[in-house]
C-alpha atoms as a PDB file:
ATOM      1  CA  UNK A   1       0.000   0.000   0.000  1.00  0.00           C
ATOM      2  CA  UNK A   2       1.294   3.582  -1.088  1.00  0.00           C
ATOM      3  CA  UNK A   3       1.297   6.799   0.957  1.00  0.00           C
ATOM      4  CA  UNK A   4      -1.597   8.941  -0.693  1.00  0.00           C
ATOM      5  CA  UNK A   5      -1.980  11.387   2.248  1.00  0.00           C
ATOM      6  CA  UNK A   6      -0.908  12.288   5.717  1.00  0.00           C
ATOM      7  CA  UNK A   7      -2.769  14.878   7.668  1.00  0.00           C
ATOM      8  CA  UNK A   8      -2.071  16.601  11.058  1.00  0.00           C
ATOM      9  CA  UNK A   9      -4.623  18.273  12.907  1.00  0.00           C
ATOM     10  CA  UNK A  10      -3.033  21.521  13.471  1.00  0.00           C
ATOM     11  CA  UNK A  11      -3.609  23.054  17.032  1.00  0.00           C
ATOM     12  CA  UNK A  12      -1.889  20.600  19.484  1.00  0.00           C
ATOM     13  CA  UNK A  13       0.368  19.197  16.744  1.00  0.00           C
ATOM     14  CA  UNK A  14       1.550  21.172  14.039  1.00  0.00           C
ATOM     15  CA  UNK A  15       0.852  24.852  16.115  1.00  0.00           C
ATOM     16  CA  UNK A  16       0.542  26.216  19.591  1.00  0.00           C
ATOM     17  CA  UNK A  17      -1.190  29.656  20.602  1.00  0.00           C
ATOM     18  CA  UNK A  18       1.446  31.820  21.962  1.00  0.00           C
ATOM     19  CA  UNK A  19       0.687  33.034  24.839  1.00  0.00           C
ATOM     20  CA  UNK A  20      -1.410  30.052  25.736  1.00  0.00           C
ATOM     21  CA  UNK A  21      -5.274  30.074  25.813  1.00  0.00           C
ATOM     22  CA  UNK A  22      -6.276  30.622  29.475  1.00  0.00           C
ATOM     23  CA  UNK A  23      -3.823  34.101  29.468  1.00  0.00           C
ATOM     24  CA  UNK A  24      -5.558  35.243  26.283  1.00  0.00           C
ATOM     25  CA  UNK A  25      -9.219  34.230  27.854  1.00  0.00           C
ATOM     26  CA  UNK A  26      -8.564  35.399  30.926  1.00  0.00           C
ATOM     27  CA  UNK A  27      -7.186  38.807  29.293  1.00  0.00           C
ATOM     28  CA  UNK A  28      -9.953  39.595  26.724  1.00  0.00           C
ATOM     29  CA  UNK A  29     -12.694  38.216  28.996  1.00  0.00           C
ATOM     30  CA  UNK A  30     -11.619  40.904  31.915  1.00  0.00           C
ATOM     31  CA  UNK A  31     -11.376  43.819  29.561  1.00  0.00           C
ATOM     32  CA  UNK A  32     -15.000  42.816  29.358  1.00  0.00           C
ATOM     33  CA  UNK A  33     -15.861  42.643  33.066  1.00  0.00           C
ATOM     34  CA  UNK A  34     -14.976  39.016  33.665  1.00  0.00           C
ATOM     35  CA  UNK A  35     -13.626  38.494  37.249  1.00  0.00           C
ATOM     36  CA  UNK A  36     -12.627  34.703  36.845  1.00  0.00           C
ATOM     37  CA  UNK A  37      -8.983  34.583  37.990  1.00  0.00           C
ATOM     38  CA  UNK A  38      -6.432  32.842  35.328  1.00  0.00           C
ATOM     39  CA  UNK A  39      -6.625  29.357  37.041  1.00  0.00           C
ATOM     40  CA  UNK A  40     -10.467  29.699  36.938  1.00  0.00           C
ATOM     41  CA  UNK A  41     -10.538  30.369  33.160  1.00  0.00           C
ATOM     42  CA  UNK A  42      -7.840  27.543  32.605  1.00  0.00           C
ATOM     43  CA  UNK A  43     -10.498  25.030  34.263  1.00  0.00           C
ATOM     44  CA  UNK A  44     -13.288  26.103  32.946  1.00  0.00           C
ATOM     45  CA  UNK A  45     -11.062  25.953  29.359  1.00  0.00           C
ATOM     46  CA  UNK A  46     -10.630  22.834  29.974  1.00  0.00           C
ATOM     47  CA  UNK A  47     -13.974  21.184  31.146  1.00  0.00           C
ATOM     48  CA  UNK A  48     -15.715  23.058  28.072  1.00  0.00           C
ATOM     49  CA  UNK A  49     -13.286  21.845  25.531  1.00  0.00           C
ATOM     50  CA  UNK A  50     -13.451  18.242  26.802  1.00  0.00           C
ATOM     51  CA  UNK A  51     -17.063  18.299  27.336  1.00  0.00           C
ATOM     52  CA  UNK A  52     -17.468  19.617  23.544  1.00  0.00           C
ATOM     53  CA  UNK A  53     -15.283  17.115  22.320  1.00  0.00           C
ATOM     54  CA  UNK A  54     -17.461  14.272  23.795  1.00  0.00           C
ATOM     55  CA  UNK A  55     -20.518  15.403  22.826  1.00  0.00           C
ATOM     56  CA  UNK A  56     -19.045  14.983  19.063  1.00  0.00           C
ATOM     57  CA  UNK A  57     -17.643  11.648  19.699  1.00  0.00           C
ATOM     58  CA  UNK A  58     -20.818  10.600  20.994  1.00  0.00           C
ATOM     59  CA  UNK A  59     -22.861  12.254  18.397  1.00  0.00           C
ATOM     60  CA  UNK A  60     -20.454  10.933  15.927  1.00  0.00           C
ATOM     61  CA  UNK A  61     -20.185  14.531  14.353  1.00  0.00           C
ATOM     62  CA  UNK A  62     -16.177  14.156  12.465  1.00  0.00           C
ATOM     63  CA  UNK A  63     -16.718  16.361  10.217  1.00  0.00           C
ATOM     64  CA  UNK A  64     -17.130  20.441  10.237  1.00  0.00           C
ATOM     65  CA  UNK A  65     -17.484  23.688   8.562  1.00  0.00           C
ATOM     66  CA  UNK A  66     -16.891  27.448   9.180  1.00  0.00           C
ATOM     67  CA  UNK A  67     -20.240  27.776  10.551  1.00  0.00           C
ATOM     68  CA  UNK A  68     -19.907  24.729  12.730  1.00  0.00           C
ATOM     69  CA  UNK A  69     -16.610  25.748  14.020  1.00  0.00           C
ATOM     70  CA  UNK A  70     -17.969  29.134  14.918  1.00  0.00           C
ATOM     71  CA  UNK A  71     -20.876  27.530  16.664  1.00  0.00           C
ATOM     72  CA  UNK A  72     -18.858  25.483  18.805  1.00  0.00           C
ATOM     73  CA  UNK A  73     -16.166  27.775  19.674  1.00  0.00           C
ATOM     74  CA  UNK A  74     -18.839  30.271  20.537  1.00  0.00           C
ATOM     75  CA  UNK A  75     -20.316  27.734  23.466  1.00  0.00           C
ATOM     76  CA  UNK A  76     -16.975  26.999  24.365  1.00  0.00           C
ATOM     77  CA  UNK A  77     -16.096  30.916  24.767  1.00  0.00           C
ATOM     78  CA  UNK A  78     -19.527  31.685  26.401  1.00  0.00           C
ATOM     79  CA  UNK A  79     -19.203  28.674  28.967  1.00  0.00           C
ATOM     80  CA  UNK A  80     -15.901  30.163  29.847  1.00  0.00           C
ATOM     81  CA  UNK A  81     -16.734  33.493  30.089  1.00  0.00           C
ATOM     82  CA  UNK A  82     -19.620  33.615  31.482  1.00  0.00           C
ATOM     83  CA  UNK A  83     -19.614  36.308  33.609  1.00  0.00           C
ATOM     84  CA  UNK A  84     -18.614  39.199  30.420  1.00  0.00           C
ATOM     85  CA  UNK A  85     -20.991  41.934  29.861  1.00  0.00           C
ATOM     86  CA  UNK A  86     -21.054  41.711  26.642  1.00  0.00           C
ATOM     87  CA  UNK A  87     -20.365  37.762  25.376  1.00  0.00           C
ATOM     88  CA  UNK A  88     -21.177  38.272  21.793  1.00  0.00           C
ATOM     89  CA  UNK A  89     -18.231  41.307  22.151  1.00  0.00           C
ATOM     90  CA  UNK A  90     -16.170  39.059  24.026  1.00  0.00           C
ATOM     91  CA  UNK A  91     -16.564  36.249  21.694  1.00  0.00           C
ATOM     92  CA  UNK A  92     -15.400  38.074  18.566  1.00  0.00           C
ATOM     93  CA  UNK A  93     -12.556  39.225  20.119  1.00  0.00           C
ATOM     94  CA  UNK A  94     -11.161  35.876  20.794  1.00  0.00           C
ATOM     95  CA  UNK A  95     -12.080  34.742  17.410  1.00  0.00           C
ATOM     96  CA  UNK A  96     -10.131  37.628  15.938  1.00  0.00           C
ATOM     97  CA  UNK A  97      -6.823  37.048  17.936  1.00  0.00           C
ATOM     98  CA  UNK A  98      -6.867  33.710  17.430  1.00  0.00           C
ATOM     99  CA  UNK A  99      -7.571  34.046  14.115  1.00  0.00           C
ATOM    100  CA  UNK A 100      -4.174  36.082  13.742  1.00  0.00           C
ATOM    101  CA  UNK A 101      -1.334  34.206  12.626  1.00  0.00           C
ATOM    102  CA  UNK A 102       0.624  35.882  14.721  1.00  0.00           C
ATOM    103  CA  UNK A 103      -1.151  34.238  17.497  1.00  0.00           C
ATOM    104  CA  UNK A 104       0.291  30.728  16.797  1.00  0.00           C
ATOM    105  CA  UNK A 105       3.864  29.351  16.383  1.00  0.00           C
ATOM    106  CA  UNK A 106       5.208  25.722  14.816  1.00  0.00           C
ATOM    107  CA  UNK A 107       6.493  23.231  17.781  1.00  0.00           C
ATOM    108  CA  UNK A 108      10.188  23.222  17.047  1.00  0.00           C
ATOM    109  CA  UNK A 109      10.114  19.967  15.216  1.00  0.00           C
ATOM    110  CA  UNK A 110       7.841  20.434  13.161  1.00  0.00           C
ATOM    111  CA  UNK A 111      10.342  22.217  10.425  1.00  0.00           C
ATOM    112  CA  UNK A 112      12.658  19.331  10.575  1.00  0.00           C
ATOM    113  CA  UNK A 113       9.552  16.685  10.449  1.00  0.00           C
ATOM    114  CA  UNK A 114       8.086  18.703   7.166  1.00  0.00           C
ATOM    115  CA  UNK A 115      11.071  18.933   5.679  1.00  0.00           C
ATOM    116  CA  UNK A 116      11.995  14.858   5.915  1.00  0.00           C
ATOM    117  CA  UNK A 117       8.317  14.305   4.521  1.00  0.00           C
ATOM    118  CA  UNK A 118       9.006  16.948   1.800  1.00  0.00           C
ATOM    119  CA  UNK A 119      11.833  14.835   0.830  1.00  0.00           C
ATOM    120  CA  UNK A 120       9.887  11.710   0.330  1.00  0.00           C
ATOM    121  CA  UNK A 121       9.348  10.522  -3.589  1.00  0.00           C
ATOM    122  CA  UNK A 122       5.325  10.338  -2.750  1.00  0.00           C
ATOM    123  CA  UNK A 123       5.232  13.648  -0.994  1.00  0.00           C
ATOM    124  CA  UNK A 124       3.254  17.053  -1.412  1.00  0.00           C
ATOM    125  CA  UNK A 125       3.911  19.612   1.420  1.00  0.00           C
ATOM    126  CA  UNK A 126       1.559  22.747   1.156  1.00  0.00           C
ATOM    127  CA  UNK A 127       2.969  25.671   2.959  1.00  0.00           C
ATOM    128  CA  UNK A 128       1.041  27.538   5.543  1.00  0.00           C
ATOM    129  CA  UNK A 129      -0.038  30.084   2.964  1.00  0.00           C
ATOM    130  CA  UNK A 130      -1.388  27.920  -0.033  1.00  0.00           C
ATOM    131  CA  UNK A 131      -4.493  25.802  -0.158  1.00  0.00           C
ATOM    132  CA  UNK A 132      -4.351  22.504  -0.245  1.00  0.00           C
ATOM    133  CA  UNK A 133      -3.248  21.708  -3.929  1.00  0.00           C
ATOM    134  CA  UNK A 134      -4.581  19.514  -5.850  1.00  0.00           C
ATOM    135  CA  UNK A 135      -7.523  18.916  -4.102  1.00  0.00           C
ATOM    136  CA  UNK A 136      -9.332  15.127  -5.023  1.00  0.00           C
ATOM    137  CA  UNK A 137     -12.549  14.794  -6.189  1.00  0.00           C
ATOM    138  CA  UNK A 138     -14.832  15.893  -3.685  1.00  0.00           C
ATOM    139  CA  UNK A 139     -15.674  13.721  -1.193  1.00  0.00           C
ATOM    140  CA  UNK A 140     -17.761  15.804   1.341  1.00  0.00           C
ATOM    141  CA  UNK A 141     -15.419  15.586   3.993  1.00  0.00           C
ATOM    142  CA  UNK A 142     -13.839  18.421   5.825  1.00  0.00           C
ATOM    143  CA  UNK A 143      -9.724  19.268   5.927  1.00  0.00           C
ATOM    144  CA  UNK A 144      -8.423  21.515   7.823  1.00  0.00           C
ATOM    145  CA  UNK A 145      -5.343  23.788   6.942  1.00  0.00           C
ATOM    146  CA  UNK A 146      -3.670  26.417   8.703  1.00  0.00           C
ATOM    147  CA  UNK A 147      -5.905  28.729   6.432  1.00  0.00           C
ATOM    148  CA  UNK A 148      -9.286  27.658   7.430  1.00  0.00           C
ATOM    149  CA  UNK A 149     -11.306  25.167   6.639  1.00  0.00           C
ATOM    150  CA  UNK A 150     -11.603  23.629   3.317  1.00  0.00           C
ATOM    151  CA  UNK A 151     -14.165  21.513   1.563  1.00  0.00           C
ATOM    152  CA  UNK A 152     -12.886  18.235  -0.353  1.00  0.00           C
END
């Protein structure tokens, strides 16, 4: 059997959010009135991500969109944050920093890693800035690239 494609999910793998997500939470959400402490918003990070992510497994939801991923960051930010004045303010300002690529940086292996799999005779590397390219025939599923999310 040949290599046709290896994906990484990004966040986790491929990137980290610099600083980290409870110091950005806890930041934006006090600017709008939150009084959870930084440990507080790191728990509560944490329980709402994992709680999300078992409700998909258990719905058996793998696949997304941009108006999905929205959605779901949107609960997670409002379970968070809670206690904001203005959550819908709140929320938009977290999706716009972390929507910055200057929010994120590549683990340090991850240039060496891309660059051995670049290498390889059955290999296609996309860079950060490019879609994937060429795309198969669609098969309804989702991929995700540092850019977004993209239909295949």
């Amino acid at each position: 059997m040949s290599v046709r494609w290896i994906v990484f999910d990004a966040v986790g793998t491929v990137i980290e959010p610099v600083p980290d997500v409870a110091t950005v939470y806890h930041a934006i959400g006090a600017r709008h009135g939150s009084r959870l402490s930084r440990t507080e918003v790191s728990d509560r990070f944490r329980s709402a991500f994992q709680a999300d992510e078992s409700a998909d497994r258990a719905t058996n939801r793998l696949t997304t969109d941009e108006f999905l991923e929205r959605d779901r960051w949107r609960r997670i930010v409002n379970t968070v944050l809670d206690d904001v004045e203005d959550p819908d303010s709140c929320f938009q300002d977290l999706f716009d920093h972390f929507g910055r690529p200057g929010s994120w940086q590549c683990f340090d292996d991850v240039t060496d890693t891309l660059t051995e799999l670049f290498y390889q005779p059955w290999s296609k590397v996309t860079s950060r800035s490019k879609k994937i390219d060429p795309l198969p025939e669609s098969t309804g599923k989702v991929a995700h690239t540092t850019k977004g999310t993209q239909q295949i």
